[in-house]
N, C-alpha and C. Protein backbone atom coordinates (compact mmCIF):
# COMPACT_ATOMS: atom_id res chain seq x y z
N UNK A 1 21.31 -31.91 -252.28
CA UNK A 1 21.52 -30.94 -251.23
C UNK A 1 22.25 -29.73 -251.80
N UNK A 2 22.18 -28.65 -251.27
CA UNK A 2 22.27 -27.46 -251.48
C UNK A 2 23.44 -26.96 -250.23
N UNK A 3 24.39 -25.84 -250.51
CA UNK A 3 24.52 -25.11 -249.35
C UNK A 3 24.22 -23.68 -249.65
N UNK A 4 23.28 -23.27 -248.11
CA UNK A 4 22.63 -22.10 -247.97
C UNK A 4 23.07 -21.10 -247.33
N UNK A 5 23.48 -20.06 -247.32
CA UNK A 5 23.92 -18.82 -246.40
C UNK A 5 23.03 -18.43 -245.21
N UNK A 6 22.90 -19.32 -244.62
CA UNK A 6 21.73 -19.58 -243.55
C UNK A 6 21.73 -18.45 -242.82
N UNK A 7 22.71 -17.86 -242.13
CA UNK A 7 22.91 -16.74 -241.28
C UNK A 7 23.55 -15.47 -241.83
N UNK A 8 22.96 -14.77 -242.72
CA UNK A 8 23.15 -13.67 -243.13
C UNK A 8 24.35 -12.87 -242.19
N UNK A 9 24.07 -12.27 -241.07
CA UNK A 9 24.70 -11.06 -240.42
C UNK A 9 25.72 -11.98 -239.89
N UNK A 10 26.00 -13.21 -239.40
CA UNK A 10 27.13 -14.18 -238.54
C UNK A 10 28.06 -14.35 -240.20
N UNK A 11 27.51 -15.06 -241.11
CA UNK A 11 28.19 -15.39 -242.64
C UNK A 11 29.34 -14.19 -242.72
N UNK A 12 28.30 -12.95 -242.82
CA UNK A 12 28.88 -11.66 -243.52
C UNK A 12 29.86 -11.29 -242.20
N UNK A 13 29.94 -11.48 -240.89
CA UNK A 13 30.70 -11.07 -240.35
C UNK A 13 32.00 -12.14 -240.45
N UNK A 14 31.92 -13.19 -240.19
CA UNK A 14 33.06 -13.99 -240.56
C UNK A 14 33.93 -13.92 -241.93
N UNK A 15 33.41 -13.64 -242.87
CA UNK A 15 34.09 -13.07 -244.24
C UNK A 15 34.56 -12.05 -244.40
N UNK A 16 34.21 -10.72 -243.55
CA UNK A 16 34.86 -9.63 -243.39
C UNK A 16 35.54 -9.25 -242.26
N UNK A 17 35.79 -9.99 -241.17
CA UNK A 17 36.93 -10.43 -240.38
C UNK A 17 38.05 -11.03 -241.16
N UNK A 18 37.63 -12.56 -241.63
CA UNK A 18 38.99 -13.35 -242.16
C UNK A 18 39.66 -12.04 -243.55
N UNK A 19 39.01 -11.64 -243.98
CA UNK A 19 39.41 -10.62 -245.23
C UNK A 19 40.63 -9.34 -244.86
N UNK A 20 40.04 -9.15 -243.65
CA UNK A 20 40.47 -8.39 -242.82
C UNK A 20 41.97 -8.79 -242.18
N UNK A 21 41.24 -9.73 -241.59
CA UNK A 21 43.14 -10.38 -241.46
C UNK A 21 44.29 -10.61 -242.25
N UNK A 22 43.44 -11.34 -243.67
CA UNK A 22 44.25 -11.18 -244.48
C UNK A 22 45.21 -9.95 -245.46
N UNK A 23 44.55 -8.78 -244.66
CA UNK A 23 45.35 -8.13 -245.10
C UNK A 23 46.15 -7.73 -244.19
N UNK A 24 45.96 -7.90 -243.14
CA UNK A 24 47.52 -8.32 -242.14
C UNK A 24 47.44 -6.65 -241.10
N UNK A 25 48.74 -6.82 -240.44
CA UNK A 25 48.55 -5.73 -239.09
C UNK A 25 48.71 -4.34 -239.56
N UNK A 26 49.42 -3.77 -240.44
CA UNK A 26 49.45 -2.65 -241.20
C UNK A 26 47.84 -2.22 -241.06
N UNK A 27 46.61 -2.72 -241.99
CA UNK A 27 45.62 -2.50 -241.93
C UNK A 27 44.78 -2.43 -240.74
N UNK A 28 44.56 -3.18 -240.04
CA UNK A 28 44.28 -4.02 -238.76
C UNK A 28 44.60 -2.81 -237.59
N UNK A 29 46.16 -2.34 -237.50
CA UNK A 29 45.79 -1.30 -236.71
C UNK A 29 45.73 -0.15 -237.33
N UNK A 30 45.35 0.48 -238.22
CA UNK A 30 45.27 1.82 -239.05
C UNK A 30 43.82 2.07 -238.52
N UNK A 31 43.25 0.80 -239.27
CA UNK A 31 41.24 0.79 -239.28
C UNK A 31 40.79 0.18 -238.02
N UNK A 32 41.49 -0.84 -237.59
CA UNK A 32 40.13 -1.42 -236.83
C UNK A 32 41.01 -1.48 -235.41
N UNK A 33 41.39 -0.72 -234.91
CA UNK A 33 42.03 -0.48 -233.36
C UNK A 33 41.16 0.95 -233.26
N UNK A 34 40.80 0.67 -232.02
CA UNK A 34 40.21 2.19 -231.08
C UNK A 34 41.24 2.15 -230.73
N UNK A 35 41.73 3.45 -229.65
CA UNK A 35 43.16 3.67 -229.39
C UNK A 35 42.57 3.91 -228.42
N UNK A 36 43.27 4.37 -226.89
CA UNK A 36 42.88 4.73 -225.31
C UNK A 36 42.42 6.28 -225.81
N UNK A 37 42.39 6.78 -226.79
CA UNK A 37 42.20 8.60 -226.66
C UNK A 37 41.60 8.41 -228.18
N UNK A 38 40.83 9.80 -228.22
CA UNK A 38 40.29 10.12 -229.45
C UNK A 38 40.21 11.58 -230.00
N UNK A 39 40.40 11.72 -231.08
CA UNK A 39 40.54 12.94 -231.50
C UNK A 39 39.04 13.28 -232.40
N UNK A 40 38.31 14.29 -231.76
CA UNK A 40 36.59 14.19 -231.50
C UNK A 40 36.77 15.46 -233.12
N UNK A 41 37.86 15.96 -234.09
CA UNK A 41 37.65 16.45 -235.52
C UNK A 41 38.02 15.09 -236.52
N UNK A 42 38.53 13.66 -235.98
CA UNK A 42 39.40 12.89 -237.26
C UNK A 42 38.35 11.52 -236.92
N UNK A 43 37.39 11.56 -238.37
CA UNK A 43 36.20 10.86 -238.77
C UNK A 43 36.81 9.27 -238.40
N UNK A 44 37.59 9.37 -238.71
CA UNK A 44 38.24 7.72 -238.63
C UNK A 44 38.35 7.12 -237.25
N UNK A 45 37.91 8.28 -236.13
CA UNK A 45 38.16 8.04 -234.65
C UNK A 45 36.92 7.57 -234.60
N UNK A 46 35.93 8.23 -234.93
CA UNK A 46 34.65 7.32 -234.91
C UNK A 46 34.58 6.43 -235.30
N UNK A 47 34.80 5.65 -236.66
CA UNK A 47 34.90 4.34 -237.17
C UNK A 47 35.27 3.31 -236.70
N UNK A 48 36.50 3.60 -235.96
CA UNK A 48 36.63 2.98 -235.41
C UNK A 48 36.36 2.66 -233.69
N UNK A 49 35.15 2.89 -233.51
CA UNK A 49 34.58 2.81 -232.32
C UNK A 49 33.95 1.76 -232.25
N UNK A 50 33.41 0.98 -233.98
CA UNK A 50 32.40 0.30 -234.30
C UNK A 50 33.07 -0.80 -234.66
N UNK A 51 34.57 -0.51 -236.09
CA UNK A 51 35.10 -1.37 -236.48
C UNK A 51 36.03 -2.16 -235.56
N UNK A 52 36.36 -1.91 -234.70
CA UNK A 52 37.65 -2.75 -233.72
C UNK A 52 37.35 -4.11 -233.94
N UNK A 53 35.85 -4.36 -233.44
CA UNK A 53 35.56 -5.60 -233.49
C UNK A 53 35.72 -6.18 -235.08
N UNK A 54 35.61 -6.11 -235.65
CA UNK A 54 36.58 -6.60 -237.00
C UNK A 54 37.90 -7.10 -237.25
N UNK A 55 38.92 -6.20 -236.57
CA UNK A 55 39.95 -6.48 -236.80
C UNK A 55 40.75 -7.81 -235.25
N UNK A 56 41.30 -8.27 -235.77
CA UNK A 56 41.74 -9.33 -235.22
C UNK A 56 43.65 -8.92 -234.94
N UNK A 57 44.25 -9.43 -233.59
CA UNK A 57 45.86 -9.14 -233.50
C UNK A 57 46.09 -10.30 -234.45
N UNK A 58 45.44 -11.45 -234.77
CA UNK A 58 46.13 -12.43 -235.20
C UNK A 58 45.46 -13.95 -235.51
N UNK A 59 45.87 -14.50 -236.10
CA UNK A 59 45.02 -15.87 -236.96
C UNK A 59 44.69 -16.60 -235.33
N UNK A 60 44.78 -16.96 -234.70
CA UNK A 60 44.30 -17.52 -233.67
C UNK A 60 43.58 -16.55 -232.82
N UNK A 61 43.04 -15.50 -232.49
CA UNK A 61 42.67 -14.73 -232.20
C UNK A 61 41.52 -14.24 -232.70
N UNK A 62 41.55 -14.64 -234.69
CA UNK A 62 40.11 -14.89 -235.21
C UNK A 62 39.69 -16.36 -234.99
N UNK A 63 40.45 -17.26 -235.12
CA UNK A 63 39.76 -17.99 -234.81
C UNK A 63 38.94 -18.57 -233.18
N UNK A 64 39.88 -17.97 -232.31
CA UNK A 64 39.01 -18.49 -231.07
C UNK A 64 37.97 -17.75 -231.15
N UNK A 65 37.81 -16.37 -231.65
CA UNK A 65 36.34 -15.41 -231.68
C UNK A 65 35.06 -16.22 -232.53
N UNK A 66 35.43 -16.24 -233.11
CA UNK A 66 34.55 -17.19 -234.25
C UNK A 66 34.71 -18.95 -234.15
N UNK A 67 35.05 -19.65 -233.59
CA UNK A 67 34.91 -20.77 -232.67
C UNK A 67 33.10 -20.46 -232.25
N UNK A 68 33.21 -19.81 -231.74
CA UNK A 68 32.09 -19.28 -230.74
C UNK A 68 31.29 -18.76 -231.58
N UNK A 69 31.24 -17.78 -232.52
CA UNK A 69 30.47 -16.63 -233.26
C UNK A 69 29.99 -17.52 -234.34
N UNK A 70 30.54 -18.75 -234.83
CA UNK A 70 29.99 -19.31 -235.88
C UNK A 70 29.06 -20.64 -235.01
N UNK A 71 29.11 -20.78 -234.18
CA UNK A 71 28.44 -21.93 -233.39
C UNK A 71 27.17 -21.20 -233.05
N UNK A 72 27.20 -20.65 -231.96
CA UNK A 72 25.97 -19.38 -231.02
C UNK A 72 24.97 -18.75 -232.37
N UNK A 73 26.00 -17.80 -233.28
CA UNK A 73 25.52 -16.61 -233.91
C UNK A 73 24.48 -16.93 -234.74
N UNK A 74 24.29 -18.13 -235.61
CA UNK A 74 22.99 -18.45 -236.50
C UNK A 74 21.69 -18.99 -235.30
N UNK A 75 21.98 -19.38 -234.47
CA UNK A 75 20.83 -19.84 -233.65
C UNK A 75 19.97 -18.42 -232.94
N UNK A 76 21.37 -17.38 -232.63
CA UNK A 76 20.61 -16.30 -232.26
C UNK A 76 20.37 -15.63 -233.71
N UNK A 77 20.91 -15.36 -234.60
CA UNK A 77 20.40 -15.06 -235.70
C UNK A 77 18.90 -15.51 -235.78
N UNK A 78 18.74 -16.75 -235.79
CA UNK A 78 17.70 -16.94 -236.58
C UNK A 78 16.23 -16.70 -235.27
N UNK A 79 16.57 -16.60 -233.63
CA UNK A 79 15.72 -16.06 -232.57
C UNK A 79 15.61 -15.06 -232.89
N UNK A 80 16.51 -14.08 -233.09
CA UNK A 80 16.56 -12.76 -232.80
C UNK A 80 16.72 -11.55 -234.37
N UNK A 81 16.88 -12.50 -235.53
CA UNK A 81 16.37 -12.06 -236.55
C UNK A 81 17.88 -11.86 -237.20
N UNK A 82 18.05 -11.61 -238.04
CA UNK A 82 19.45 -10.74 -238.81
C UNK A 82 19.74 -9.12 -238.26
N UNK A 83 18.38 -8.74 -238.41
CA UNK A 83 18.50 -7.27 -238.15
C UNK A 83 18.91 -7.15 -236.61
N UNK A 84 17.94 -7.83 -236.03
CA UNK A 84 18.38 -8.01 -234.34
C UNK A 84 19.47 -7.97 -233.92
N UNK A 85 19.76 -8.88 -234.41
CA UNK A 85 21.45 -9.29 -233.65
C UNK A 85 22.10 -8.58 -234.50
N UNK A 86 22.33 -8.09 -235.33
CA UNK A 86 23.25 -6.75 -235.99
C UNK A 86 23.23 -5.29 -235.45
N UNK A 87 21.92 -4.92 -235.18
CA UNK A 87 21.60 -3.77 -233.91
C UNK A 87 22.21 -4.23 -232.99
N UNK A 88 22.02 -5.59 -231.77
CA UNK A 88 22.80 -5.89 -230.47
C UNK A 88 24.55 -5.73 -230.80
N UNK A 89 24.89 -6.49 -232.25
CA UNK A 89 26.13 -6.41 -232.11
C UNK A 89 26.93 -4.81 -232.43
N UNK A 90 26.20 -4.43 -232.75
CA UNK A 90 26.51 -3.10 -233.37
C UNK A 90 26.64 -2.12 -231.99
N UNK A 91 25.70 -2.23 -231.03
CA UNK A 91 25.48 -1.50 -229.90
C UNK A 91 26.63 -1.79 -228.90
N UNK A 92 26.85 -3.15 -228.79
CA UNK A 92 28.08 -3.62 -227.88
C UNK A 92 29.49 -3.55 -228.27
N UNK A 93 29.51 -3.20 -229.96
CA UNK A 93 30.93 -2.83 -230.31
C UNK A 93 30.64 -1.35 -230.04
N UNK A 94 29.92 -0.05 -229.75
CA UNK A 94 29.86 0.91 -229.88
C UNK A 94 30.36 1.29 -228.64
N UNK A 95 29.07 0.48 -227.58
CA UNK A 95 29.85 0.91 -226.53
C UNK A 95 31.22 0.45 -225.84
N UNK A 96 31.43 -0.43 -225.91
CA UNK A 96 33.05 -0.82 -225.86
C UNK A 96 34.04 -0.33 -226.33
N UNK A 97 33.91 0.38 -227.25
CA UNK A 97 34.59 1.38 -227.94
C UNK A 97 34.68 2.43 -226.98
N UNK A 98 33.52 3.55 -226.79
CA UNK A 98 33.53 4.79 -226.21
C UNK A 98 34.38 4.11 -224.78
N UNK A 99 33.42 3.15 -223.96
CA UNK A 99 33.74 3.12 -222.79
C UNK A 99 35.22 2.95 -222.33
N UNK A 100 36.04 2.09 -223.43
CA UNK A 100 37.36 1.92 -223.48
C UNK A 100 38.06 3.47 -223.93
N UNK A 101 37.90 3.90 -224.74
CA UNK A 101 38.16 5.69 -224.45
C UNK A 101 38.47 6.19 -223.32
N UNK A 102 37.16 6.09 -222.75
CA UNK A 102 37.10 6.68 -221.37
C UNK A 102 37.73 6.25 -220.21
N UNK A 103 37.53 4.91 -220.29
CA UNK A 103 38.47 4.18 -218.80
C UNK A 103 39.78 3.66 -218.87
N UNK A 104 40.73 3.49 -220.41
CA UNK A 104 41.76 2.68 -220.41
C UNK A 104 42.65 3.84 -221.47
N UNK A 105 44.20 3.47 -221.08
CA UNK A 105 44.65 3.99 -221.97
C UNK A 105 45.06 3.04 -223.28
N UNK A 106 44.82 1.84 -223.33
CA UNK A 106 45.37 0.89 -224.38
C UNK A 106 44.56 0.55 -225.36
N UNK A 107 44.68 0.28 -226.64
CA UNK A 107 44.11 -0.31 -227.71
C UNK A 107 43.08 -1.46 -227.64
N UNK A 108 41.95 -1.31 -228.50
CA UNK A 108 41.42 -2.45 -228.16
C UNK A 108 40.99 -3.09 -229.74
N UNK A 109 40.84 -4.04 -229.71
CA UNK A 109 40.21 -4.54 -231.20
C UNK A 109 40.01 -6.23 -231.19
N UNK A 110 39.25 -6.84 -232.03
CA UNK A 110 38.67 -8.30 -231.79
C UNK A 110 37.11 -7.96 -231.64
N UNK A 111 36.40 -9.54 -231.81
CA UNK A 111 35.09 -9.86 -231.46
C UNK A 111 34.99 -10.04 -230.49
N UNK A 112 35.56 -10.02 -229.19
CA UNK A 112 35.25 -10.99 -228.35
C UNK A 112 34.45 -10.74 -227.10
N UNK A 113 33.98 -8.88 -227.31
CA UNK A 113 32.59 -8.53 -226.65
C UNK A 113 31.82 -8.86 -227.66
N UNK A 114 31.74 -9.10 -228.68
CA UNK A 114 30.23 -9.48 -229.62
C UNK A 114 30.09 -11.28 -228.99
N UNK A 115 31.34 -11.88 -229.00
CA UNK A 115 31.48 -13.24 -228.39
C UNK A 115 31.01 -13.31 -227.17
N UNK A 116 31.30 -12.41 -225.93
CA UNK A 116 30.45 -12.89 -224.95
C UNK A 116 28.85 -12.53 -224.79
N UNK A 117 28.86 -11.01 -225.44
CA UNK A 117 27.31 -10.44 -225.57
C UNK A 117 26.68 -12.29 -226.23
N UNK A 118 26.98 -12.87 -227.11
CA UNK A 118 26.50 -14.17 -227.48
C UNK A 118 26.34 -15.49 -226.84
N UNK A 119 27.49 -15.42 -225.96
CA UNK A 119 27.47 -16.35 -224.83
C UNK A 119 26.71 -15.74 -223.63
N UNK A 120 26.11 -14.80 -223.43
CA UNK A 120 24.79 -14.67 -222.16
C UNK A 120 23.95 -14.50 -223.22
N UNK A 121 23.37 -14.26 -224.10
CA UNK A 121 22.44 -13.87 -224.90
C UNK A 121 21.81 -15.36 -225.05
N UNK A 122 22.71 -16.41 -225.54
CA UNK A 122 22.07 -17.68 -226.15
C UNK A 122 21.84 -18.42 -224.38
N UNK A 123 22.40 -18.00 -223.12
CA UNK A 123 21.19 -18.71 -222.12
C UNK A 123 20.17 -18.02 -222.02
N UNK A 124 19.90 -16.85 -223.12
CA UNK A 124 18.02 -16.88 -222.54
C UNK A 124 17.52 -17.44 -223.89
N UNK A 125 18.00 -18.64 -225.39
CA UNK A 125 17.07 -19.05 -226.07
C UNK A 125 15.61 -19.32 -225.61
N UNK A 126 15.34 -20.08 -224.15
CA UNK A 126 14.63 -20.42 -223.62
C UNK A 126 13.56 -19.96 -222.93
N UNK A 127 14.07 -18.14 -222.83
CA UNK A 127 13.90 -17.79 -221.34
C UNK A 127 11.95 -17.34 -221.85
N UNK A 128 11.36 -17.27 -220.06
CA UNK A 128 9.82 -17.29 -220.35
C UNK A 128 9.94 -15.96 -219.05
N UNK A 129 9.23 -14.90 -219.46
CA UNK A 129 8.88 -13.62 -218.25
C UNK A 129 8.90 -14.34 -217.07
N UNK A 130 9.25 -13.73 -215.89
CA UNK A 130 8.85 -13.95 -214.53
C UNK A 130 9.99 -14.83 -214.47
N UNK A 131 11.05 -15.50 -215.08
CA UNK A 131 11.84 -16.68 -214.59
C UNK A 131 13.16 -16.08 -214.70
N UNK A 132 14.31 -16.73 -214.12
CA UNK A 132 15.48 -16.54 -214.47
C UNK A 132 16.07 -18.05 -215.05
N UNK A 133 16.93 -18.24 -216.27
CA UNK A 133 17.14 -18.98 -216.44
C UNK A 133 18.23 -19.93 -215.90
N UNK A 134 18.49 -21.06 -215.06
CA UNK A 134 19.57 -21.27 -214.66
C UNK A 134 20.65 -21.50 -215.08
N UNK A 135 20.21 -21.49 -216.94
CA UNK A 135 21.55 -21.53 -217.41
C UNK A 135 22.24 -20.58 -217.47
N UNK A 136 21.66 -19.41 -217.30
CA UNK A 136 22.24 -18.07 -217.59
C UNK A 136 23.38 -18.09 -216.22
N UNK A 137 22.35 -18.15 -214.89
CA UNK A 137 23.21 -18.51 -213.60
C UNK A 137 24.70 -18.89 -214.26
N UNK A 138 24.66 -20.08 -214.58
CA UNK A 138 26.42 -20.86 -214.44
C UNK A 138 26.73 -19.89 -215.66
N UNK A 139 26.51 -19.74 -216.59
CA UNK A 139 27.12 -18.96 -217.62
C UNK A 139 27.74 -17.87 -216.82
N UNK A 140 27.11 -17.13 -216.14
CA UNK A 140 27.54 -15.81 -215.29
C UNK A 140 28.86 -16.39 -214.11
N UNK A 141 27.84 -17.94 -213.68
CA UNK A 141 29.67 -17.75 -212.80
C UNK A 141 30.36 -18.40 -213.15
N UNK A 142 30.19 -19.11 -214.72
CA UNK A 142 31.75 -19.61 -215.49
C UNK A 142 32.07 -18.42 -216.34
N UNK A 143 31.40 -18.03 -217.21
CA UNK A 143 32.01 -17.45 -218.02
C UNK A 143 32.86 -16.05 -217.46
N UNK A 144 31.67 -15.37 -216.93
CA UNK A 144 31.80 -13.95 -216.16
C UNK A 144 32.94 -14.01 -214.88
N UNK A 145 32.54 -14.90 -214.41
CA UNK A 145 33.42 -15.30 -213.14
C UNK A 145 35.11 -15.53 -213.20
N UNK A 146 35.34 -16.23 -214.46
CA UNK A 146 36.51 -15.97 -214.97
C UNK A 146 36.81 -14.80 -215.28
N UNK A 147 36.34 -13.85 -216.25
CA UNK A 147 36.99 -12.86 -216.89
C UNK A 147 37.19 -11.55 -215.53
N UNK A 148 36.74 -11.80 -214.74
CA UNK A 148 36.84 -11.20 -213.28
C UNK A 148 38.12 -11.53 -212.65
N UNK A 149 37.99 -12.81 -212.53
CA UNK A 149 39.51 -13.35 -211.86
C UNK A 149 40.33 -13.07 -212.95
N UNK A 150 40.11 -13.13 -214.43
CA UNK A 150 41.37 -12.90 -215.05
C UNK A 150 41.69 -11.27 -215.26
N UNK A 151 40.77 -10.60 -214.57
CA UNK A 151 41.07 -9.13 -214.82
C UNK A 151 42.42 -8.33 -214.06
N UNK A 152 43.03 -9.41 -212.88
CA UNK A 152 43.70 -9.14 -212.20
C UNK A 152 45.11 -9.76 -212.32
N UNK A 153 44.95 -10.44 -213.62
CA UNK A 153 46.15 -10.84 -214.22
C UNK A 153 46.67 -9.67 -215.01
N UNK A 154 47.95 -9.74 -215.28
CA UNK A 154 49.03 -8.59 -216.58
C UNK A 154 48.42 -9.33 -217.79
N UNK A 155 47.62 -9.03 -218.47
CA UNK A 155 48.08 -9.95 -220.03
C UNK A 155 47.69 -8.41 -220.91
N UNK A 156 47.80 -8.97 -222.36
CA UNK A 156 46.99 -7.74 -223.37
C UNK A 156 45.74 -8.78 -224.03
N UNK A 157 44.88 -8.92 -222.67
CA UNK A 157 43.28 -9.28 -222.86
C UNK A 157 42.48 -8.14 -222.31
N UNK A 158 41.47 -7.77 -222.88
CA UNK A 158 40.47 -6.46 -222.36
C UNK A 158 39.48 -7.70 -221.75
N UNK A 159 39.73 -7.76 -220.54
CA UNK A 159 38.18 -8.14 -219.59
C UNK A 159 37.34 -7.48 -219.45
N UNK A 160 37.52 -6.40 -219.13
CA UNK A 160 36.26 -5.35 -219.61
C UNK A 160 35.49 -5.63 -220.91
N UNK A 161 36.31 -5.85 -221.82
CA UNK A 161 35.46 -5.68 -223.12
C UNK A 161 34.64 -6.99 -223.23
N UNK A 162 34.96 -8.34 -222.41
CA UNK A 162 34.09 -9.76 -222.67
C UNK A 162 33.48 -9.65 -221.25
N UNK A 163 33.52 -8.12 -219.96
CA UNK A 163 32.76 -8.34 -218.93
C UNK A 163 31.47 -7.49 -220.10
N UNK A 164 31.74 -6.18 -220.53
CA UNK A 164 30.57 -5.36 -221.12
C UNK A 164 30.16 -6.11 -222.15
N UNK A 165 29.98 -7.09 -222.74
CA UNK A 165 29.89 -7.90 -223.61
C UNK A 165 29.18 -8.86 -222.85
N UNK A 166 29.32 -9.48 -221.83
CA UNK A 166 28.41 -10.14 -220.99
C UNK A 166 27.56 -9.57 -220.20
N UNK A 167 27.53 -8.32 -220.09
CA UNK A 167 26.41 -7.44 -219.37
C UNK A 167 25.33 -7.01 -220.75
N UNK A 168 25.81 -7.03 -221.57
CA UNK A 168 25.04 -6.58 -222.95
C UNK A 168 24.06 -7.62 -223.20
N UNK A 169 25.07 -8.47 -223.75
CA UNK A 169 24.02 -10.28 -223.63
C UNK A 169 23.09 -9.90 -222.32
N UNK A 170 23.39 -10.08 -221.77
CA UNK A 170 22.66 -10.24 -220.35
C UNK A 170 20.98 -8.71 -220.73
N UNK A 171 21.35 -8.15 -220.87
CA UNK A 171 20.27 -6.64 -221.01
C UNK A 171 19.51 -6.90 -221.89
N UNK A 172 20.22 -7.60 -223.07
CA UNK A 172 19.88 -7.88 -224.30
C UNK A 172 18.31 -8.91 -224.03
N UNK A 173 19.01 -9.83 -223.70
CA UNK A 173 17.85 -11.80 -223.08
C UNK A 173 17.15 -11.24 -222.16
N UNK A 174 17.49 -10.25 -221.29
CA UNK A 174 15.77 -9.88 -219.85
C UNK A 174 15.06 -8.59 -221.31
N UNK A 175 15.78 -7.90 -221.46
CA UNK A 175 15.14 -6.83 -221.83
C UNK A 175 14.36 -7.01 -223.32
N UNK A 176 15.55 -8.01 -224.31
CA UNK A 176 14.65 -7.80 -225.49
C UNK A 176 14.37 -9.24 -225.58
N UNK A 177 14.31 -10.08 -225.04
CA UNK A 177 14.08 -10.96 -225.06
C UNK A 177 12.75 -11.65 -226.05
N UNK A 178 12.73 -11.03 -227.03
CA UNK A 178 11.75 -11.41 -228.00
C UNK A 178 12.50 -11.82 -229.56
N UNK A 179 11.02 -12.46 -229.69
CA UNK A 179 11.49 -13.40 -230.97
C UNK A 179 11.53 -12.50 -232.38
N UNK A 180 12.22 -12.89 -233.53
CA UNK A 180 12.69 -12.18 -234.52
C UNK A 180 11.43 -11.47 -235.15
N UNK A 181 9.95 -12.08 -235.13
CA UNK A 181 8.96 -11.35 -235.73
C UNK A 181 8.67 -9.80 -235.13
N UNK A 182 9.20 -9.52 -233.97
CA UNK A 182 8.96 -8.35 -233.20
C UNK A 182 10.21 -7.55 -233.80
N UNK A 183 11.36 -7.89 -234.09
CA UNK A 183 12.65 -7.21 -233.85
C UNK A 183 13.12 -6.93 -235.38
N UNK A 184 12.17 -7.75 -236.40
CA UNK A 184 12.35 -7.47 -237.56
C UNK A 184 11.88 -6.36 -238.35
């Protein structure tokens, strides 16, 4: 037996997260924090629109993201192609970025809109036109349903960022809902 790098874009993201951490919060918030405001001449404001999701507050914080991202991410990897799901994840850190600009004044950074975009995305493995899947149903009123009720708690969790992250998944499974030979 062999071990294989089975999931290209999930592999490469978990190695440049943990890398990331390891170089600790100095880095972490320099590069990979969007901030509530942006300064639309300093290149690095853009970068980090994309990178947040990279950077992690803290070793448990990568790991509950990737709990999830290393379980889900090769199965949709391998539905939805490498390239696929690197476009989806790329699109849902983008917009989470801007949109957090616009509506919040606080910092944001973590996977954990690429984590839920993955958790509605993997109830449509299944899905066939004309149907709704019922797994997607309970996913929406466990997963979603929480981050709703927890939006009305004080913490420093962005519900927004794992609600737009579950609306993404969600756009992602009705809309592109095709297999990796199309998306490749």
């Amino acid at each position: 037996m062999r071990i294989t790098y089975n999931a290209p874009f999930v592999l490469s993201l978990t190695i440049i997260c943990t890398i990331i951490r390891f170089l600790g919060d100095g880095i972490t918030g320099m590069f990979f924090t969007v901030g509530g405001s942006m300064n639309i001449v300093n290149p690095l404001d853009y970068f980090r629109l994309f990178s947040h999701a990279l950077g992690h507050g803290d070793w448990n914080h990568l790991i509950g993201n990737f709990s999830f991202i290393l379980i889900l991410g090769p199965l949709l990897e391998e539905k939805y192609g490498t390239k696929g799901l690197l476009v989806m994840s790329f699109i849902t850190a983008f917009v989470t970025g801007v949109l957090n600009i616009m509506f919040f004044d606080t910092g944001l950074l973590g996977a954990s809109g690429l984590v839920f975009m993955m958790i509605l995305l993997a109830s449509f493995t299944n899905f066939k036109a004309g149907t709704i899947p019922l797994t997607f149903i309970f996913v929406v009123l466990l997963y979603i349903g929480n981050e709703v009720y927890n939006a009305f708690k004080s913490d420093n969790i962005s519900q927004f960022a794992h609600l737009f992250g579950g609306l993404a998944g969600s756009v992602f499974g009705f809309g592109g809902g095709k297999n990796k030979s199309i998306t490749n």
